[in-house]
C-alpha atoms as a PDB file:
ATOM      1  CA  UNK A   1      -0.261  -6.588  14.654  1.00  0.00           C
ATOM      2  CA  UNK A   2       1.049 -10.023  15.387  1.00  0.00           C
ATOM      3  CA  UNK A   3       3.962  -9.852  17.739  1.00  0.00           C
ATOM      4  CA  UNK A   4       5.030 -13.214  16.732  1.00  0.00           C
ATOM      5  CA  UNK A   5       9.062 -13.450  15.092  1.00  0.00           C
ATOM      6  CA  UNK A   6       8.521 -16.327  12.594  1.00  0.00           C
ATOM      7  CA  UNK A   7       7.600 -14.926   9.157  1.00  0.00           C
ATOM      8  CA  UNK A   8       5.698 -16.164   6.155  1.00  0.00           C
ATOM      9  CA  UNK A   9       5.551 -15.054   2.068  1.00  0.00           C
ATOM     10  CA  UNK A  10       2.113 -14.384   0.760  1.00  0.00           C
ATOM     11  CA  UNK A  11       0.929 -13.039  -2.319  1.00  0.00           C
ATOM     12  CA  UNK A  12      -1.487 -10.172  -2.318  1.00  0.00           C
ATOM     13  CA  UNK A  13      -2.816  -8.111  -5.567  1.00  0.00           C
ATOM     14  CA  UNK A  14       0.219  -9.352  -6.791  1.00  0.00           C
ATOM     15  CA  UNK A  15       3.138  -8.332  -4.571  1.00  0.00           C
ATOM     16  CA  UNK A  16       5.241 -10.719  -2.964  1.00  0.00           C
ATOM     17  CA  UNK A  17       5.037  -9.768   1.302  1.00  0.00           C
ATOM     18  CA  UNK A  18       6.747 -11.287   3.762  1.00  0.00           C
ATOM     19  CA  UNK A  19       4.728 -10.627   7.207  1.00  0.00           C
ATOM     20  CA  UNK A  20       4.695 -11.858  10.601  1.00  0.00           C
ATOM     21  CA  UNK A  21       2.978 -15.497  10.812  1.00  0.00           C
ATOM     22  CA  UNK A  22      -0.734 -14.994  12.545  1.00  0.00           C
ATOM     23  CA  UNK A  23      -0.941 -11.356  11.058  1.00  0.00           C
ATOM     24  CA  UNK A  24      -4.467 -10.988   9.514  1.00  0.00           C
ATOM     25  CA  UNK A  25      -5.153 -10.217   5.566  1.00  0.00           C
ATOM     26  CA  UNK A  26      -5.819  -6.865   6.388  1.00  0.00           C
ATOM     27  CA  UNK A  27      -2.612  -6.313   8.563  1.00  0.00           C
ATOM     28  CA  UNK A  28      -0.709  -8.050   6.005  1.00  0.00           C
ATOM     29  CA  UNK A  29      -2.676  -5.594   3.438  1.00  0.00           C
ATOM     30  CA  UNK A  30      -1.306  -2.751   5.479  1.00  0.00           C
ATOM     31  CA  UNK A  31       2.132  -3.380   5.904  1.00  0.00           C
ATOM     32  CA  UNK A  32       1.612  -3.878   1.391  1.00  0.00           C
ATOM     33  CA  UNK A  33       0.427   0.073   1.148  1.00  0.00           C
ATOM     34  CA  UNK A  34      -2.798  -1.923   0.378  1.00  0.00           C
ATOM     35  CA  UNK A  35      -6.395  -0.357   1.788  1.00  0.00           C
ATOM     36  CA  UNK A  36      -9.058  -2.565   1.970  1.00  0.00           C
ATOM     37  CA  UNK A  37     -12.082  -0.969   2.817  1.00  0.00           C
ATOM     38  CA  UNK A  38     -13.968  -1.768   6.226  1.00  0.00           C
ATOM     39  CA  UNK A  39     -17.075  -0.174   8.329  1.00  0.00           C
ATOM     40  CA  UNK A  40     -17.303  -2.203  11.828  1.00  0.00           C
ATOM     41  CA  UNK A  41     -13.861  -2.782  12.130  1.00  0.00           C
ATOM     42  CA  UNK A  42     -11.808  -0.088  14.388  1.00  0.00           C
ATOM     43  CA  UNK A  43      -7.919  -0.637  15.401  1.00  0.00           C
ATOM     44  CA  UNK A  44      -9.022  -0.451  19.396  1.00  0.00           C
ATOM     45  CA  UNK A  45     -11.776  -2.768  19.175  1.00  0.00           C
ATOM     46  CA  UNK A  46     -12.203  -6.479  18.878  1.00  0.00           C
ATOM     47  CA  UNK A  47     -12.619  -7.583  14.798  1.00  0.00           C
ATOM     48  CA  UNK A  48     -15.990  -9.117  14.737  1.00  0.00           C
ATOM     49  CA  UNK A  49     -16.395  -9.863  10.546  1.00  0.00           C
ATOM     50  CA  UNK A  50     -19.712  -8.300  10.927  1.00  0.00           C
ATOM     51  CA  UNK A  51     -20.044  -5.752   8.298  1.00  0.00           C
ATOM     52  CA  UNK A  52     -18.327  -8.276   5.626  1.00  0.00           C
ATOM     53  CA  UNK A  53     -16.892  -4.877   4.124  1.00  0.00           C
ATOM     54  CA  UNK A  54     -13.554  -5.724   3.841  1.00  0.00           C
ATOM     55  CA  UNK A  55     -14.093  -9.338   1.998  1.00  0.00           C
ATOM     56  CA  UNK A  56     -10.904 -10.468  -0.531  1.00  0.00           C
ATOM     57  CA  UNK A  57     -10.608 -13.258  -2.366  1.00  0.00           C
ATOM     58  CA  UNK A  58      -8.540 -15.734  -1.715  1.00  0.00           C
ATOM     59  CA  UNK A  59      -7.245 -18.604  -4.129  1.00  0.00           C
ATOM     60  CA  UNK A  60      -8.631 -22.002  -3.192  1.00  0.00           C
ATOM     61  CA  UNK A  61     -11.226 -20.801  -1.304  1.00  0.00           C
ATOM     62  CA  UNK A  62     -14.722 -21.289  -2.190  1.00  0.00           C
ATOM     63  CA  UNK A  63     -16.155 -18.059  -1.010  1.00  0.00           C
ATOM     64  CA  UNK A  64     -14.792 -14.489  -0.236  1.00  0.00           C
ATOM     65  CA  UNK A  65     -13.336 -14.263   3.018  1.00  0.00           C
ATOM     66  CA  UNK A  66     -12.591 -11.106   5.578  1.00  0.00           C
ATOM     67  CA  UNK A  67      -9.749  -9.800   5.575  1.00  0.00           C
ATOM     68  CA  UNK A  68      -9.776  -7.815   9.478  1.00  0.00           C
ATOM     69  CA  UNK A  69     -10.474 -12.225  10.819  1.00  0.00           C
ATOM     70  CA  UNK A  70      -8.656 -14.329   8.801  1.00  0.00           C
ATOM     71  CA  UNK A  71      -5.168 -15.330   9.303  1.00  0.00           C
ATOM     72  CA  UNK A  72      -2.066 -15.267   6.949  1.00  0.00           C
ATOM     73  CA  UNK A  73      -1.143 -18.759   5.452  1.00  0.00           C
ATOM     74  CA  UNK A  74       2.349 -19.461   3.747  1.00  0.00           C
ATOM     75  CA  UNK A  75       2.153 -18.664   0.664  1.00  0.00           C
ATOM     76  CA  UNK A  76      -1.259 -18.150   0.256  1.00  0.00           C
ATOM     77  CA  UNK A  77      -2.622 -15.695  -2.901  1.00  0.00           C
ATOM     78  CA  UNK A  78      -4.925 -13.082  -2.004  1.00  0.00           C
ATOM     79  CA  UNK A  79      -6.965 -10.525  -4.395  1.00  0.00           C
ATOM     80  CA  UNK A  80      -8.066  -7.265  -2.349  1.00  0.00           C
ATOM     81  CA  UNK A  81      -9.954  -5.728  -5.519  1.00  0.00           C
ATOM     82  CA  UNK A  82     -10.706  -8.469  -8.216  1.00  0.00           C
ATOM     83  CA  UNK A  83     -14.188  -8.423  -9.823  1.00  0.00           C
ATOM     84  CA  UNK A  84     -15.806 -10.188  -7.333  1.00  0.00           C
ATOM     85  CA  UNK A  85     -14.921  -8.744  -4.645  1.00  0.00           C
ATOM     86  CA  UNK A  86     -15.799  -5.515  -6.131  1.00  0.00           C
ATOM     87  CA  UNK A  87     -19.249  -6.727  -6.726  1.00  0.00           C
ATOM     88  CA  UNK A  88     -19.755  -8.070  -3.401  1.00  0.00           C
ATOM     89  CA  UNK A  89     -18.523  -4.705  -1.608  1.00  0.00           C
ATOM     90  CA  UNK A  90     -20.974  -2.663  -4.179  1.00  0.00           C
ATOM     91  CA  UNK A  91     -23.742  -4.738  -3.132  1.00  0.00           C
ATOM     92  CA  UNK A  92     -23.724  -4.827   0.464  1.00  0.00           C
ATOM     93  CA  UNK A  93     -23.387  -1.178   0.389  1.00  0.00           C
ATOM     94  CA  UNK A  94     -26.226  -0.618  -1.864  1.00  0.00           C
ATOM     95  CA  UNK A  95     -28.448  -2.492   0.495  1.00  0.00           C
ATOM     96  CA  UNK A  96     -27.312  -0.707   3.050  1.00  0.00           C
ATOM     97  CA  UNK A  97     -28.101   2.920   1.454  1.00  0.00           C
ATOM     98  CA  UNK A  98     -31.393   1.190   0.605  1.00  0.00           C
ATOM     99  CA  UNK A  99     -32.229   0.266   3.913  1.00  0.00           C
ATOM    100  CA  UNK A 100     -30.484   3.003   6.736  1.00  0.00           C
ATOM    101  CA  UNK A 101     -29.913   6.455   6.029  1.00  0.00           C
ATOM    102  CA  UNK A 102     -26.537   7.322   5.788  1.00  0.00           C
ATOM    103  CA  UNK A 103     -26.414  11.152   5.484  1.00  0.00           C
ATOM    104  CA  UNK A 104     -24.205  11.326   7.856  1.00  0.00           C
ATOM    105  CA  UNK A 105     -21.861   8.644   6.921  1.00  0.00           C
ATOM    106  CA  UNK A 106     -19.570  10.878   4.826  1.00  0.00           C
ATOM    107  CA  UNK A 107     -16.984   8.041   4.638  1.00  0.00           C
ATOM    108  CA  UNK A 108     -19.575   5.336   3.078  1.00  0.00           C
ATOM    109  CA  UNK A 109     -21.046   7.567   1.128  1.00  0.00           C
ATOM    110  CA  UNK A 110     -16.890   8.018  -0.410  1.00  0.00           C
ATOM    111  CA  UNK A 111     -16.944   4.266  -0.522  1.00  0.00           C
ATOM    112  CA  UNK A 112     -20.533   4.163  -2.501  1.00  0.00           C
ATOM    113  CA  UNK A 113     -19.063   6.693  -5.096  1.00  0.00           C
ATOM    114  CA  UNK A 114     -16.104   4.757  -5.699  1.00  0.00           C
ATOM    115  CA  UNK A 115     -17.997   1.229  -6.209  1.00  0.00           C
ATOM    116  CA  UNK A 116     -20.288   2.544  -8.073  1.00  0.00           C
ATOM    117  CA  UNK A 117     -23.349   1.434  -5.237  1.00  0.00           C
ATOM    118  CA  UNK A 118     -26.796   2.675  -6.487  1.00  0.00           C
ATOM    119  CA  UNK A 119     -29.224   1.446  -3.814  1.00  0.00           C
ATOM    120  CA  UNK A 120     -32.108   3.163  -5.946  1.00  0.00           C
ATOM    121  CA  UNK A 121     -31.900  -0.313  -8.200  1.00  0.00           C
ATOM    122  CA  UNK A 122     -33.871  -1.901  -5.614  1.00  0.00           C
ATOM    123  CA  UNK A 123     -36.417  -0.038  -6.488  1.00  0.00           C
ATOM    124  CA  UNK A 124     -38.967   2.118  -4.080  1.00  0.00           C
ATOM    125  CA  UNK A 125     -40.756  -0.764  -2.344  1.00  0.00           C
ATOM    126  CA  UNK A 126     -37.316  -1.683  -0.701  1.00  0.00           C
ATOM    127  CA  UNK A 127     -37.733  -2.280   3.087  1.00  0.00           C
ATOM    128  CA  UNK A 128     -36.025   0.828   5.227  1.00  0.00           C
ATOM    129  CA  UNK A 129     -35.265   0.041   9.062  1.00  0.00           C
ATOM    130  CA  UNK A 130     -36.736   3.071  10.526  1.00  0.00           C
ATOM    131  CA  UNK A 131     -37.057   2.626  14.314  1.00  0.00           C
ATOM    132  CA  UNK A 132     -38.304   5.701  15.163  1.00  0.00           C
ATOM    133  CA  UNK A 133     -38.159   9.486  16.393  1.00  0.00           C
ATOM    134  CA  UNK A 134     -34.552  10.060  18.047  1.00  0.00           C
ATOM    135  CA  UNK A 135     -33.930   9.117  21.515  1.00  0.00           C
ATOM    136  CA  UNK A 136     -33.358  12.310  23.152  1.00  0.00           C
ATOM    137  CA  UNK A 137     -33.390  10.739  26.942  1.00  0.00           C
ATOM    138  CA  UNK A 138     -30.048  12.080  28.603  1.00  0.00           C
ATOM    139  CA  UNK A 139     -27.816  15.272  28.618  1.00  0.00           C
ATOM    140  CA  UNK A 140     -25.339  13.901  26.592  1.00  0.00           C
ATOM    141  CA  UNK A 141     -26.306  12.343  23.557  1.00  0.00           C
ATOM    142  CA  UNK A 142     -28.743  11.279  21.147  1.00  0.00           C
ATOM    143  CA  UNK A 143     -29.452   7.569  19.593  1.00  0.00           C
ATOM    144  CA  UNK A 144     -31.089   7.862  16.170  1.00  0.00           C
ATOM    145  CA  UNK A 145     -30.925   4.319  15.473  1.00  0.00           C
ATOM    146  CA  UNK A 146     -32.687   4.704  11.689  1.00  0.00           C
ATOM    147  CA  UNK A 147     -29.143   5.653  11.025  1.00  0.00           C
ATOM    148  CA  UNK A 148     -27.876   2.238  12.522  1.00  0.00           C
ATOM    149  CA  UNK A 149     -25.951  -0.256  10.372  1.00  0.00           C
ATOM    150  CA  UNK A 150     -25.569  -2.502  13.064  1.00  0.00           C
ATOM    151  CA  UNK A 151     -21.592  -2.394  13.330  1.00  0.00           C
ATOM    152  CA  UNK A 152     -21.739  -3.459  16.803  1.00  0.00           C
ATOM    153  CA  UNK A 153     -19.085  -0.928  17.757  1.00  0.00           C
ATOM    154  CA  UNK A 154     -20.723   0.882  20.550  1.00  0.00           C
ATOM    155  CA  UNK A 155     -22.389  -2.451  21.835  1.00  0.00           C
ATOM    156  CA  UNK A 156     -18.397  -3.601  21.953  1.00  0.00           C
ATOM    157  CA  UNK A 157     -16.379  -0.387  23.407  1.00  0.00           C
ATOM    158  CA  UNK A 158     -19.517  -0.613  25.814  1.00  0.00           C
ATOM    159  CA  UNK A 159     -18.592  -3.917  26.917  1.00  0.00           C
ATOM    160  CA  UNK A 160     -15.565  -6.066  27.874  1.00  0.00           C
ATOM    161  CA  UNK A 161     -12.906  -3.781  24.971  1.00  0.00           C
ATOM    162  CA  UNK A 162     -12.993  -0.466  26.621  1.00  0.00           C
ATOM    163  CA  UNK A 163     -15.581   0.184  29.523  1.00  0.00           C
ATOM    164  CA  UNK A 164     -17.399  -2.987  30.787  1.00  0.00           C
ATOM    165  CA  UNK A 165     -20.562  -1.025  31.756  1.00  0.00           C
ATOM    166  CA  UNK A 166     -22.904  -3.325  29.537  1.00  0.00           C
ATOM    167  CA  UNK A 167     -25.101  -0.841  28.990  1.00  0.00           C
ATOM    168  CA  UNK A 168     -26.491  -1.608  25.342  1.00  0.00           C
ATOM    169  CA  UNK A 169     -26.896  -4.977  23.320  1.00  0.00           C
ATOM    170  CA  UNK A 170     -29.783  -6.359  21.075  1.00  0.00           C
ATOM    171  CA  UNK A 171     -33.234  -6.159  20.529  1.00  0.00           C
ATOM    172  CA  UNK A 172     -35.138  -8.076  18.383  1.00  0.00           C
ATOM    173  CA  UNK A 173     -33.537 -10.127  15.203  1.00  0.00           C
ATOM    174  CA  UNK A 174     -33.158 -10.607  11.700  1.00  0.00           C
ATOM    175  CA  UNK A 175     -33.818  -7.440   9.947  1.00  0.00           C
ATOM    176  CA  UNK A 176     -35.616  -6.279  12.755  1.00  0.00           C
ATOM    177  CA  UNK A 177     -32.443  -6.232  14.907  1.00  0.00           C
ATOM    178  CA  UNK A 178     -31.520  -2.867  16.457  1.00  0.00           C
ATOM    179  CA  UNK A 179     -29.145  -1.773  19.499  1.00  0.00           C
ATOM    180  CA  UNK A 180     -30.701  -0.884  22.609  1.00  0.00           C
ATOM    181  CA  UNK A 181     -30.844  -0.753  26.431  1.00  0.00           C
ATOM    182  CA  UNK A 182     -31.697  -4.061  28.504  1.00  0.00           C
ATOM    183  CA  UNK A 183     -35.283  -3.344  28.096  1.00  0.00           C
ATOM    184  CA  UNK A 184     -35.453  -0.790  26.076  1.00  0.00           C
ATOM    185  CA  UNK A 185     -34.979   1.749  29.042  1.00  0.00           C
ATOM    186  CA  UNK A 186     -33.746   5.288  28.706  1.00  0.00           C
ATOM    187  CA  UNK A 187     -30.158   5.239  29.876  1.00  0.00           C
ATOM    188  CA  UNK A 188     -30.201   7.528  33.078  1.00  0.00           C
ATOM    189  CA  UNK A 189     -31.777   3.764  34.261  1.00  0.00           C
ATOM    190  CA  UNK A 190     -29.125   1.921  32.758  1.00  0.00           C
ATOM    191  CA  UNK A 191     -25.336   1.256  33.750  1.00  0.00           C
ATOM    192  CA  UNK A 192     -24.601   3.881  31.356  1.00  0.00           C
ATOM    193  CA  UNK A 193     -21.520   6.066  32.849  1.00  0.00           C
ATOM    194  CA  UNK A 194     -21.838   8.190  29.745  1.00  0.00           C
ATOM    195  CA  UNK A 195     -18.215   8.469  28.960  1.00  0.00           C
ATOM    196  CA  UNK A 196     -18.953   9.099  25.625  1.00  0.00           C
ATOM    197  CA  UNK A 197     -16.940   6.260  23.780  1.00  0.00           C
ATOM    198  CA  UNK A 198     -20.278   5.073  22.000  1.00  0.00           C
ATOM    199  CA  UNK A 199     -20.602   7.869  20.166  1.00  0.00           C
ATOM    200  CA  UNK A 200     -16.605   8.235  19.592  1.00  0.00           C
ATOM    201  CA  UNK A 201     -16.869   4.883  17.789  1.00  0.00           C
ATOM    202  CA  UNK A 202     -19.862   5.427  16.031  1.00  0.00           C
ATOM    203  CA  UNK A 203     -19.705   5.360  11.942  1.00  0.00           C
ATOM    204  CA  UNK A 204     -22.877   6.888  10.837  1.00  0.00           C
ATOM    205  CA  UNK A 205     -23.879   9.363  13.121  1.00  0.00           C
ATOM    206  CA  UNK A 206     -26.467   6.907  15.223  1.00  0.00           C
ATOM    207  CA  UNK A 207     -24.773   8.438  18.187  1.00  0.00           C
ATOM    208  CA  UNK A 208     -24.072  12.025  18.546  1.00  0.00           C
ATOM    209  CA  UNK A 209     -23.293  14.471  20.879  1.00  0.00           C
ATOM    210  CA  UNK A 210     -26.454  16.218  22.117  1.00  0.00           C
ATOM    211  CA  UNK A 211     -25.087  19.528  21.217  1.00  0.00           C
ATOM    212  CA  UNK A 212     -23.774  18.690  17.694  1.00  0.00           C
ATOM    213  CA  UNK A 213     -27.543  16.977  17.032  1.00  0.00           C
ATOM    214  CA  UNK A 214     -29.406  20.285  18.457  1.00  0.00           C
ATOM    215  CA  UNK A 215     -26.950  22.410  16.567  1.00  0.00           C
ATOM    216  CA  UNK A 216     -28.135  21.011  13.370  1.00  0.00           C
ATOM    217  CA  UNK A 217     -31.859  20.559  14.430  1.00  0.00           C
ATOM    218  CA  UNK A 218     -32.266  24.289  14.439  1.00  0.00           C
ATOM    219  CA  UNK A 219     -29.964  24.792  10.888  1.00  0.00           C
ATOM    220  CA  UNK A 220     -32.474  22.810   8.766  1.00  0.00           C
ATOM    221  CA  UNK A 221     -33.262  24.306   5.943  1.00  0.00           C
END
């Protein structure tokens, strides 16, 4: 939250809020008893507006805008759950379930329920991102990156927010885009200190502890 003292009055779903000036639409949200939705955003990590989750709509503005980025303006009038932005959140979530598998993002699959998502509409031809077998190259923990929505959490809490070890980033782009090591080497040969905050951070099971992953290896039905 902003620690600034100077205050401003916005409208949001309809509720008159006075919050601190430089306060973002989701902070303001908060401090309304207002959730707005959001997958790559996490309170200890830097907003990046990746995931485009958490999108509101805001009067004046030509296109939906997210909320965990944008600032507060005086007495700007923000919708957290119009039509629209309704639609938009139902949509990028249905080409998400389309295109990763999410079985073990209980959360999204809460959020897909209550949007109404049916990623099935895209029919069966729809592209999936499927990378590959598991990476199963360490003690610790296992990257199963056909369950990665590209959040960019682990690539930040691996970097300059949390641990500055640098040991993942980008391969590839477009839809083709995946996390990986420099390289693509396993991560004993990496900077990798595996402290474990990757997989903390992680929203859909793309990271998991190695025990937890051979735990439910040998439990399938």
């Amino acid at each position: 939250m902003s620690a600034s003292t100077e205050q401003v009055w916005i409208t949001i779903d309809e509720q008159q809020v006075c919050v601190p000036a430089g306060s973002t639409v989701l902070e303001a949200a908060h401090l309304a008893g207002i959730e707005i939705p959001t997958l790559c955003f996490h309170d200890h990590l830097t907003a990046n507006a990746v995931c485009r989750m958490c999108v509101v709509e805001w009067r004046g503005s030509r296109t939906l805008v997210p909320a965990c980025v944008a600032k507060v303006a005086p007495n700007a009038t923000i919708r957290t759950d119009s039509p629209r932005v309704r639609t938009a959140r139902r949509t990028l979530l249905e080409m998400l379930a389309s295109t990763v598998d999410l079985s073990d993002a209980p959360e999204i699959q809460e959020l897909m329920v209550h949007y109404g998502a049916d990623p099935d509409r895209f029919g069966p031809d729809a592209e999936r991102r499927q990378v590959g077998e598991p990476k199963v190259d360490n003690p610790f923990y296992v990257r199963d990156y056909d369950k990665c929505i590209l959040c960019w959490r682990c690539v930040q809490v691996c970097a300059e927010d949390v641990q500055f070890t640098f040991a993942f980033g980008f391969n590839n782009r477009g839809f083709h885009t995946q996390i990986a090591t420099f390289f693509d080497h396993p991560m004993p040969e990496t900077t990798c200190v595996f402290c474990g905050n990757c997989v903390g951070v992680c929203p859909t099971g793309a990271l998991k502890g190695k025990r937890l992953f051979l735990y439910e290896l040998a439990n399938q039905p």
